[in-house]
C-alpha atoms as a PDB file:
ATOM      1  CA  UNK A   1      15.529  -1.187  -8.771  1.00  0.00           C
ATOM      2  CA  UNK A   2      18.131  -2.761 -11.130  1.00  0.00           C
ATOM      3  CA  UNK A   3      21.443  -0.727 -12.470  1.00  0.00           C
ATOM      4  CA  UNK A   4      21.524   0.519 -16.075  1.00  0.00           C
ATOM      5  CA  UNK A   5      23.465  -1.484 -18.668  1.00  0.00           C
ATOM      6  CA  UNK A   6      25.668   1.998 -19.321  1.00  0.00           C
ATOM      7  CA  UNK A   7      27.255   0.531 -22.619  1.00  0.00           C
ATOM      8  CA  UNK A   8      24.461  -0.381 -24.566  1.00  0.00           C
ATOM      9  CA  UNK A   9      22.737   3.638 -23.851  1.00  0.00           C
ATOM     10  CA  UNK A  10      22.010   5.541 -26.427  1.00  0.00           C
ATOM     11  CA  UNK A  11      19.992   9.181 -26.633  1.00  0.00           C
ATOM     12  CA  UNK A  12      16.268   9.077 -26.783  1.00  0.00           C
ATOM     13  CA  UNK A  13      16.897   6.252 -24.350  1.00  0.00           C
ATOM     14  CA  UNK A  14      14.816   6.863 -21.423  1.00  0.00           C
ATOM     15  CA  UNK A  15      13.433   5.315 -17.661  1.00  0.00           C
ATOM     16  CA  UNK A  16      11.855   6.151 -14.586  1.00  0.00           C
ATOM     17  CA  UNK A  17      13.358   6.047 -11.300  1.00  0.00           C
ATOM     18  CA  UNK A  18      12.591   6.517  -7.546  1.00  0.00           C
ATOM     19  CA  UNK A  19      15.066   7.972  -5.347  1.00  0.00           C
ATOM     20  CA  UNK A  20      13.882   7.594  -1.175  1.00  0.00           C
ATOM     21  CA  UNK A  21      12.369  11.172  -0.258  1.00  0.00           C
ATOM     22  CA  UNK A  22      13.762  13.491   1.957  1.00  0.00           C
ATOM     23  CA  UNK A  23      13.431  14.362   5.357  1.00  0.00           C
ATOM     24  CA  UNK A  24      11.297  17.338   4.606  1.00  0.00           C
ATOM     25  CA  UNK A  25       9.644  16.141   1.906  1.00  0.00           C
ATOM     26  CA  UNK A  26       6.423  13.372   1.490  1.00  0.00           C
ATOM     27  CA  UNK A  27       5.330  11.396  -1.268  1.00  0.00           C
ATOM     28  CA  UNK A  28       2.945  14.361  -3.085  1.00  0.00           C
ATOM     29  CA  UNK A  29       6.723  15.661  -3.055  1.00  0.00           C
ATOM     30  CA  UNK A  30       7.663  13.863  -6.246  1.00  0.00           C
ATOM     31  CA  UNK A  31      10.372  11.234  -6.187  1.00  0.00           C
ATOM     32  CA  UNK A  32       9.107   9.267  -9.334  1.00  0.00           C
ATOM     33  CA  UNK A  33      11.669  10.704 -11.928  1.00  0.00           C
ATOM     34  CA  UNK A  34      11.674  10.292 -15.685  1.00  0.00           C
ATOM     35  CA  UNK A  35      15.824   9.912 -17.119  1.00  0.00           C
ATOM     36  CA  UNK A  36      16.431  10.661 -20.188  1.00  0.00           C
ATOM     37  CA  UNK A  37      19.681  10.351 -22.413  1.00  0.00           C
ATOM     38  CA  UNK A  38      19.906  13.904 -24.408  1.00  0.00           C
ATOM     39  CA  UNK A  39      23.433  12.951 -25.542  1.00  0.00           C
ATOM     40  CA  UNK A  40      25.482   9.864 -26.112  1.00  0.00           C
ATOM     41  CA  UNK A  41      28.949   8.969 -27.676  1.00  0.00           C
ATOM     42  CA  UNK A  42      31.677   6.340 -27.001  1.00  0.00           C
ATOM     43  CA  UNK A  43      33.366   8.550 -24.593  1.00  0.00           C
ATOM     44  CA  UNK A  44      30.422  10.325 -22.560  1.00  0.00           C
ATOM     45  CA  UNK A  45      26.704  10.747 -21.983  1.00  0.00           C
ATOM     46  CA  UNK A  46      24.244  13.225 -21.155  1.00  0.00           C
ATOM     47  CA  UNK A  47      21.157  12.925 -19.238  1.00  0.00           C
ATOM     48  CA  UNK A  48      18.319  14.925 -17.779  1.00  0.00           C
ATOM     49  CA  UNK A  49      16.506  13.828 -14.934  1.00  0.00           C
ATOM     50  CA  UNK A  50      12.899  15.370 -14.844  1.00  0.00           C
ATOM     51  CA  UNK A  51      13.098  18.925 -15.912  1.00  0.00           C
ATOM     52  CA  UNK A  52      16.698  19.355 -13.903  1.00  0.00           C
ATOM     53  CA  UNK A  53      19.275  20.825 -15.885  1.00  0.00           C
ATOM     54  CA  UNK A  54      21.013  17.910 -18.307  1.00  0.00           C
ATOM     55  CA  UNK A  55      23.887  16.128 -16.851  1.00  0.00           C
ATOM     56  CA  UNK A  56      27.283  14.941 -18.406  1.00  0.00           C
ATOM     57  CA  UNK A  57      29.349  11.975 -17.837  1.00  0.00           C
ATOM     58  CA  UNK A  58      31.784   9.616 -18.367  1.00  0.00           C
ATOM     59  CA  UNK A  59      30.140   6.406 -19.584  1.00  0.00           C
ATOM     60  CA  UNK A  60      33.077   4.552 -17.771  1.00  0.00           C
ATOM     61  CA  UNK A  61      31.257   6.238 -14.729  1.00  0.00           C
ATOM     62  CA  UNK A  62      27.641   5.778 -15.489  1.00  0.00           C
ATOM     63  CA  UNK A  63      27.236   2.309 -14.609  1.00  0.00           C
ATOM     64  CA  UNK A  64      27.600   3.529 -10.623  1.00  0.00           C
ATOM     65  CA  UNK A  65      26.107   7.412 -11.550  1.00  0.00           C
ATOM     66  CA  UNK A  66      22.864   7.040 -13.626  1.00  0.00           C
ATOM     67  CA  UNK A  67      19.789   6.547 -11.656  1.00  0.00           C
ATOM     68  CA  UNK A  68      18.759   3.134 -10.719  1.00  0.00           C
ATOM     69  CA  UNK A  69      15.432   1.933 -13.122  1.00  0.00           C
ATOM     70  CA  UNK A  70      12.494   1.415 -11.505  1.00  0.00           C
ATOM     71  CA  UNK A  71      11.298  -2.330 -12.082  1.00  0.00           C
ATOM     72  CA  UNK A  72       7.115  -2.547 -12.835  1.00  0.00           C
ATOM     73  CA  UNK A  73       7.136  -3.702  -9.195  1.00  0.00           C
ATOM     74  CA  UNK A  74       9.067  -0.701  -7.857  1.00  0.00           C
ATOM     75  CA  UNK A  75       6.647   1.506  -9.437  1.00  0.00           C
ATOM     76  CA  UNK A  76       3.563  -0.263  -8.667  1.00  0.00           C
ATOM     77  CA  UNK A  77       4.293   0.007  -4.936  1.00  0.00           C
ATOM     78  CA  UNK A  78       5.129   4.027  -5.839  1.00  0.00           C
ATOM     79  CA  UNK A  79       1.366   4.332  -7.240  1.00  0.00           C
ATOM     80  CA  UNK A  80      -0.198   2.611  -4.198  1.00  0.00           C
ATOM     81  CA  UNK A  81       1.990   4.577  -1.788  1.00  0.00           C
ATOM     82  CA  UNK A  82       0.772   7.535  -3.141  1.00  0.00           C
ATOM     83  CA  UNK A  83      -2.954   6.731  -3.595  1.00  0.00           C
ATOM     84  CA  UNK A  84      -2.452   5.612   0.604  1.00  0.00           C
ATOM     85  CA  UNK A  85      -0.646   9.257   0.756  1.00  0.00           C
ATOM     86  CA  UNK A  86      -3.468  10.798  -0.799  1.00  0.00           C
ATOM     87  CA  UNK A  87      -6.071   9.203   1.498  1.00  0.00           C
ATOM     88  CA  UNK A  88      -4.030  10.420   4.394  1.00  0.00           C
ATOM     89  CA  UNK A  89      -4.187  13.994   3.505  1.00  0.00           C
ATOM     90  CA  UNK A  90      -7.672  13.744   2.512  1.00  0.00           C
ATOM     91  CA  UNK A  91      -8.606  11.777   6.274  1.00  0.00           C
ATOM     92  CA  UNK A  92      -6.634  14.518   7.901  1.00  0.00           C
ATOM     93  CA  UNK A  93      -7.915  17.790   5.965  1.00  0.00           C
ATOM     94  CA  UNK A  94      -3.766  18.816   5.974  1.00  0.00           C
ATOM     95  CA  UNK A  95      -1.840  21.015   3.732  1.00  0.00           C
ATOM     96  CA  UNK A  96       1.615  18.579   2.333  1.00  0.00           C
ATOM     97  CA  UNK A  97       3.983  20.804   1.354  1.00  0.00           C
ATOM     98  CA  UNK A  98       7.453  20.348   2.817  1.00  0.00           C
ATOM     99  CA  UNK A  99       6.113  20.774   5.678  1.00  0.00           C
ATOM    100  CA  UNK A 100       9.087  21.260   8.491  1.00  0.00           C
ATOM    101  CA  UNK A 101      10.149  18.026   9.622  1.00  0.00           C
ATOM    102  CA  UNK A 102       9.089  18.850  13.271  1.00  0.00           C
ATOM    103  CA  UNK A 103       5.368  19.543  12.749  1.00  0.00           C
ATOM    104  CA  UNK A 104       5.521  16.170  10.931  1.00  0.00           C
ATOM    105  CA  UNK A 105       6.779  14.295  13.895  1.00  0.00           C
ATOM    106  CA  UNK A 106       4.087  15.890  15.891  1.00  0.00           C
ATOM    107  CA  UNK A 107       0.934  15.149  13.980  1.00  0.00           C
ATOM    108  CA  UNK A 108       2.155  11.745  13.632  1.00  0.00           C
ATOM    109  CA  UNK A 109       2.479  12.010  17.761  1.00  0.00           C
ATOM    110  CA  UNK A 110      -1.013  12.690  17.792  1.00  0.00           C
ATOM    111  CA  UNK A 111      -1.984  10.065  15.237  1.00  0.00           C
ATOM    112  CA  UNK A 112      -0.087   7.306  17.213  1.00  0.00           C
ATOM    113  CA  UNK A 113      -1.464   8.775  20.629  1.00  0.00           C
ATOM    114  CA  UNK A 114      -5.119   8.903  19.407  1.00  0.00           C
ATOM    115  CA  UNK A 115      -6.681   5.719  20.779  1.00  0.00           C
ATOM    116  CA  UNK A 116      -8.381   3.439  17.217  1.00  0.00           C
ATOM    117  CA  UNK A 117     -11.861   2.191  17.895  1.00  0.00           C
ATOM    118  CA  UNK A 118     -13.115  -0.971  16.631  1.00  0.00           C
ATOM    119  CA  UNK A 119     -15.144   0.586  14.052  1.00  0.00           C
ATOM    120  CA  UNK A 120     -12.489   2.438  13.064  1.00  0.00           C
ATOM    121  CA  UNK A 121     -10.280   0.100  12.727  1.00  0.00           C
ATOM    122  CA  UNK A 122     -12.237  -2.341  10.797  1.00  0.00           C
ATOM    123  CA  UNK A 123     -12.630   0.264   8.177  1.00  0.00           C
ATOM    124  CA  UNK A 124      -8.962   0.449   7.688  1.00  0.00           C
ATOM    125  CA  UNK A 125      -9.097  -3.660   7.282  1.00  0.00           C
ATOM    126  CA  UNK A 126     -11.500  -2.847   5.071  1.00  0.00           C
ATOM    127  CA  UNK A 127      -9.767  -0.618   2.827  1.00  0.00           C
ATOM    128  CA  UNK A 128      -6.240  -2.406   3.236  1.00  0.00           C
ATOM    129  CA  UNK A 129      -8.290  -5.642   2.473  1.00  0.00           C
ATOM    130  CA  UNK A 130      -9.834  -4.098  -0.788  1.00  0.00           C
ATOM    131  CA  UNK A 131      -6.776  -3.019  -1.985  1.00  0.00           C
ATOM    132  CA  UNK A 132      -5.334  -6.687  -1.663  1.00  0.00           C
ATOM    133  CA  UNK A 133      -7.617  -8.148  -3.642  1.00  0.00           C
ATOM    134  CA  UNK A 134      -7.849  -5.973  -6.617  1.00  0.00           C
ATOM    135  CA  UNK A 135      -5.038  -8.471  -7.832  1.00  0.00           C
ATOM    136  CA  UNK A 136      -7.449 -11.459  -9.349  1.00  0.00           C
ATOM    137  CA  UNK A 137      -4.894 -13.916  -8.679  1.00  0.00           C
ATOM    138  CA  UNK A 138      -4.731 -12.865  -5.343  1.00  0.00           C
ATOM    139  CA  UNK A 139      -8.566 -12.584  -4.544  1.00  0.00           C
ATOM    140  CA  UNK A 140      -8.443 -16.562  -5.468  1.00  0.00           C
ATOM    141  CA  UNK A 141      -6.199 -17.292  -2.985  1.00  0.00           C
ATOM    142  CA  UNK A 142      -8.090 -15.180   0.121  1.00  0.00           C
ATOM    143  CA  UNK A 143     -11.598 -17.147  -0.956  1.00  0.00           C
ATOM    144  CA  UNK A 144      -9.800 -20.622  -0.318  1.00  0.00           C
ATOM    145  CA  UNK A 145      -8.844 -19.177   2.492  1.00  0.00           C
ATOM    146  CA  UNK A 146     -12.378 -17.619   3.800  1.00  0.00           C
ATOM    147  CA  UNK A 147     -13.643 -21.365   2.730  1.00  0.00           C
ATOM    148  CA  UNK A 148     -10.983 -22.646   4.875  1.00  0.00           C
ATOM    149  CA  UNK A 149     -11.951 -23.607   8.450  1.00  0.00           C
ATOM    150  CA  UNK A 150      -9.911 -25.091  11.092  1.00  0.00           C
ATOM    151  CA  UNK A 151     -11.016 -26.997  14.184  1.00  0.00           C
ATOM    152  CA  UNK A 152      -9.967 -24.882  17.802  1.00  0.00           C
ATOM    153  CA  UNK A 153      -9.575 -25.170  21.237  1.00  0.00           C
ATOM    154  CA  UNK A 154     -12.235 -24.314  23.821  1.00  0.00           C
ATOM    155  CA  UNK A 155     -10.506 -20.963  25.154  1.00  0.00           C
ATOM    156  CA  UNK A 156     -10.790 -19.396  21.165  1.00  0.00           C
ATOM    157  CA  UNK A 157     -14.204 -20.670  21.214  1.00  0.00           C
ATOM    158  CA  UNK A 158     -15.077 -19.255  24.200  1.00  0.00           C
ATOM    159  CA  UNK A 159     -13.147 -16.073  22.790  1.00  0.00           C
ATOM    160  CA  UNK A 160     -15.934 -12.876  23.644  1.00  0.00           C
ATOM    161  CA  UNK A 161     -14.799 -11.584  20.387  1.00  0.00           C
ATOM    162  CA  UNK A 162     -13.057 -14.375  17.825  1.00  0.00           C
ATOM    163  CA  UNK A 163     -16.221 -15.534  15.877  1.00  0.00           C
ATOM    164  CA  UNK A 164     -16.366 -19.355  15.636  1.00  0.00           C
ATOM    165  CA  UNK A 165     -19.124 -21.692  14.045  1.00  0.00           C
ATOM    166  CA  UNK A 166     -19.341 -25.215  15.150  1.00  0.00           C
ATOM    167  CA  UNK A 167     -15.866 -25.604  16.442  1.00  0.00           C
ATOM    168  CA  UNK A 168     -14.265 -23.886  14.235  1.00  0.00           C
ATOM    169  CA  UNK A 169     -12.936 -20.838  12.842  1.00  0.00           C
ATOM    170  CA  UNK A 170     -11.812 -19.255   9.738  1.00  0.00           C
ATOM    171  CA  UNK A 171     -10.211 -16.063   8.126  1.00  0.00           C
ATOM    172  CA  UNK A 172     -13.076 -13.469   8.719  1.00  0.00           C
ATOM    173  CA  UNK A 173     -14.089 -15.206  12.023  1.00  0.00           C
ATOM    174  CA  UNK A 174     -10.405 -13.920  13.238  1.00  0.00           C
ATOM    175  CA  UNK A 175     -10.442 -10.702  11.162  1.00  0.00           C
ATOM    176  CA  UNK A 176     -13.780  -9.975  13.472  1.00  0.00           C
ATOM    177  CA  UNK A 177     -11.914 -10.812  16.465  1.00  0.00           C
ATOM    178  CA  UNK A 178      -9.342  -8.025  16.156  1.00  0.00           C
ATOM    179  CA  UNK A 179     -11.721  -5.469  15.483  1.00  0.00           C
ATOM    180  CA  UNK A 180     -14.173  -6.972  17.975  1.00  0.00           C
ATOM    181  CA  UNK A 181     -18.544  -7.109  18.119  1.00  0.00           C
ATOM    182  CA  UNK A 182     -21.505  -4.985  17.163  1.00  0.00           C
ATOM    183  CA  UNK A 183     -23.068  -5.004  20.869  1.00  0.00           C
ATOM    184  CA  UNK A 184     -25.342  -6.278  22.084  1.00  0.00           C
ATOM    185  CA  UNK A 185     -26.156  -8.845  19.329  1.00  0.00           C
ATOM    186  CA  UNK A 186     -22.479  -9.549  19.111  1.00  0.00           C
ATOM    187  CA  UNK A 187     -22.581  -9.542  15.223  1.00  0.00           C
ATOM    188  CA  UNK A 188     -18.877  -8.270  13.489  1.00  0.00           C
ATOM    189  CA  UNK A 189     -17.633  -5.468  12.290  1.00  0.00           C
ATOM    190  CA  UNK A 190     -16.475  -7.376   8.569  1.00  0.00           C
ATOM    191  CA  UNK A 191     -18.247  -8.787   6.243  1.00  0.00           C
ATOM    192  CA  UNK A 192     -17.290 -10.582   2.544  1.00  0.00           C
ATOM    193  CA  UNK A 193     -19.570 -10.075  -0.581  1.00  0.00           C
ATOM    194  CA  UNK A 194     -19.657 -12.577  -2.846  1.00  0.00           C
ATOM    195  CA  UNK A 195     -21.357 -13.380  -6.223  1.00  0.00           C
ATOM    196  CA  UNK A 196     -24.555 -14.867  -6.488  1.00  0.00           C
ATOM    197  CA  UNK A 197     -23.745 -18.460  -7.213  1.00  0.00           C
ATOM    198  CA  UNK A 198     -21.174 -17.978  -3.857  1.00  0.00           C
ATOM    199  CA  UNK A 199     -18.318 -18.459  -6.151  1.00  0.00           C
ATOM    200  CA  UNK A 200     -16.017 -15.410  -6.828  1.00  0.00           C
ATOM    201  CA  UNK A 201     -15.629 -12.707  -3.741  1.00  0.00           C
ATOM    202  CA  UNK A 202     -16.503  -9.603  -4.894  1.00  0.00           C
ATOM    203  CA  UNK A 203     -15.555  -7.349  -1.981  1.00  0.00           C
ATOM    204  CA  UNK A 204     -14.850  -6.656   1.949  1.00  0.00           C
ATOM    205  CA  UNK A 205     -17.654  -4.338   3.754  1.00  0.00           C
ATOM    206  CA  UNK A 206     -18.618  -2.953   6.822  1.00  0.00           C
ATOM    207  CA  UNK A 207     -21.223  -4.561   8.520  1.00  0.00           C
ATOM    208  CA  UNK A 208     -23.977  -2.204   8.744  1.00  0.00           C
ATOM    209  CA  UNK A 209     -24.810  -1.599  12.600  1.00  0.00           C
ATOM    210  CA  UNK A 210     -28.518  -3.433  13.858  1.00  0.00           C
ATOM    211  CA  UNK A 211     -31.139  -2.050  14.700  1.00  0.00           C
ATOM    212  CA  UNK A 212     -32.600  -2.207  17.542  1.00  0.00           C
END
């Protein structure tokens, strides 16, 4: 978030900005605002934040009073919080809205007491995974690192979940051992997709469960 340069503002000038929610409120709430300047002379400026009614001040005092602007970043990691919110609410089949802070703190009680099974798990990696690599320049970087392998020690060979070929192990070999095996053919719970010519990773996927 980076301060406005109050001096230079003039009206039609406009931002967004993200204030932190509050404590009865979640991100379907709203806290991704659009500022506007309505009004602006040497002396003072008006803004609107939103649909709230305009606002007038000093422009000596709206370097430290105008809403902070959101950088691309800030409101990249807004979008992706609330696509995770979304999922959430979808998972859990609840109703959002400003819900009293206590019955918040006890469903996530029950979420945090409600044991994860592998399976389940791994489909979160999955997801979170996904989500990673929709960046291309970031997708590069996690296929050098699936191609990476590096030699281990007898005990993570020996690991009943930590999957290791010839000696050594790489990035979904580990991801497999967090989430554990497919019994009782031991085969894990992630797998990567990649292009025909083995080239470009395409995706993250469960591992479809054996038969027989």
């Amino acid at each position: 978030m980076d301060r406005v340069d109050a001096g230079t503002l003039k009206a039609g000038d406009s931002w967004f900005s993200i204030r932190p929610p509050m404590p009865y409120e979640t991100i379907r709430a709203g806290y991704k605002s659009l500022v506007t300047i309505i009004g602006a002379t040497d002396k003072f400026i008006t803004y609107t934040i939103g649909k709230d009614k305009p606002i007038r001040i000093s422009r000596n005092r709206a370097a430290h009073k105008l809403p902070l602007r959101a950088t691309d970043e800030d409101l990249k990691s807004f979008d992706n919080a609330v696509e995770y919110d979304l999922l959430v609410r979808k998972l859990t089949n609840f109703k959002w809205d400003a819900q009293p802070l206590e019955m918040l703190r006890a469903m996530w009680n029950d979420v945090i007491s409600t044991p994860l099974d592998d399976r389940r798990l791994a489909e979160e990696l999955v997801y979170r995974l996904n989500l990673l690599i929709k960046n291309e320049e970031i997708r590069k970087d996690v296929f050098t690192l699936l191609e990476t392998r590096i030699p281990v020690c007898p005990q993570t060979c020996k690991h009943p979940t930590i999957q290791v070929s010839d000696g050594k192990l790489g990035l979904l070999g580990f991801l497999n051992g967090l989430v554990g095996t497919m019994t009782p053919l031991g085969y894990g719970h992630i797998a990567a997709v990649f292009s025909d010519d083995g080239l470009i990773l395409e995706r993250f996927e469960l591992m479809q469960v054996p038969n027989g």
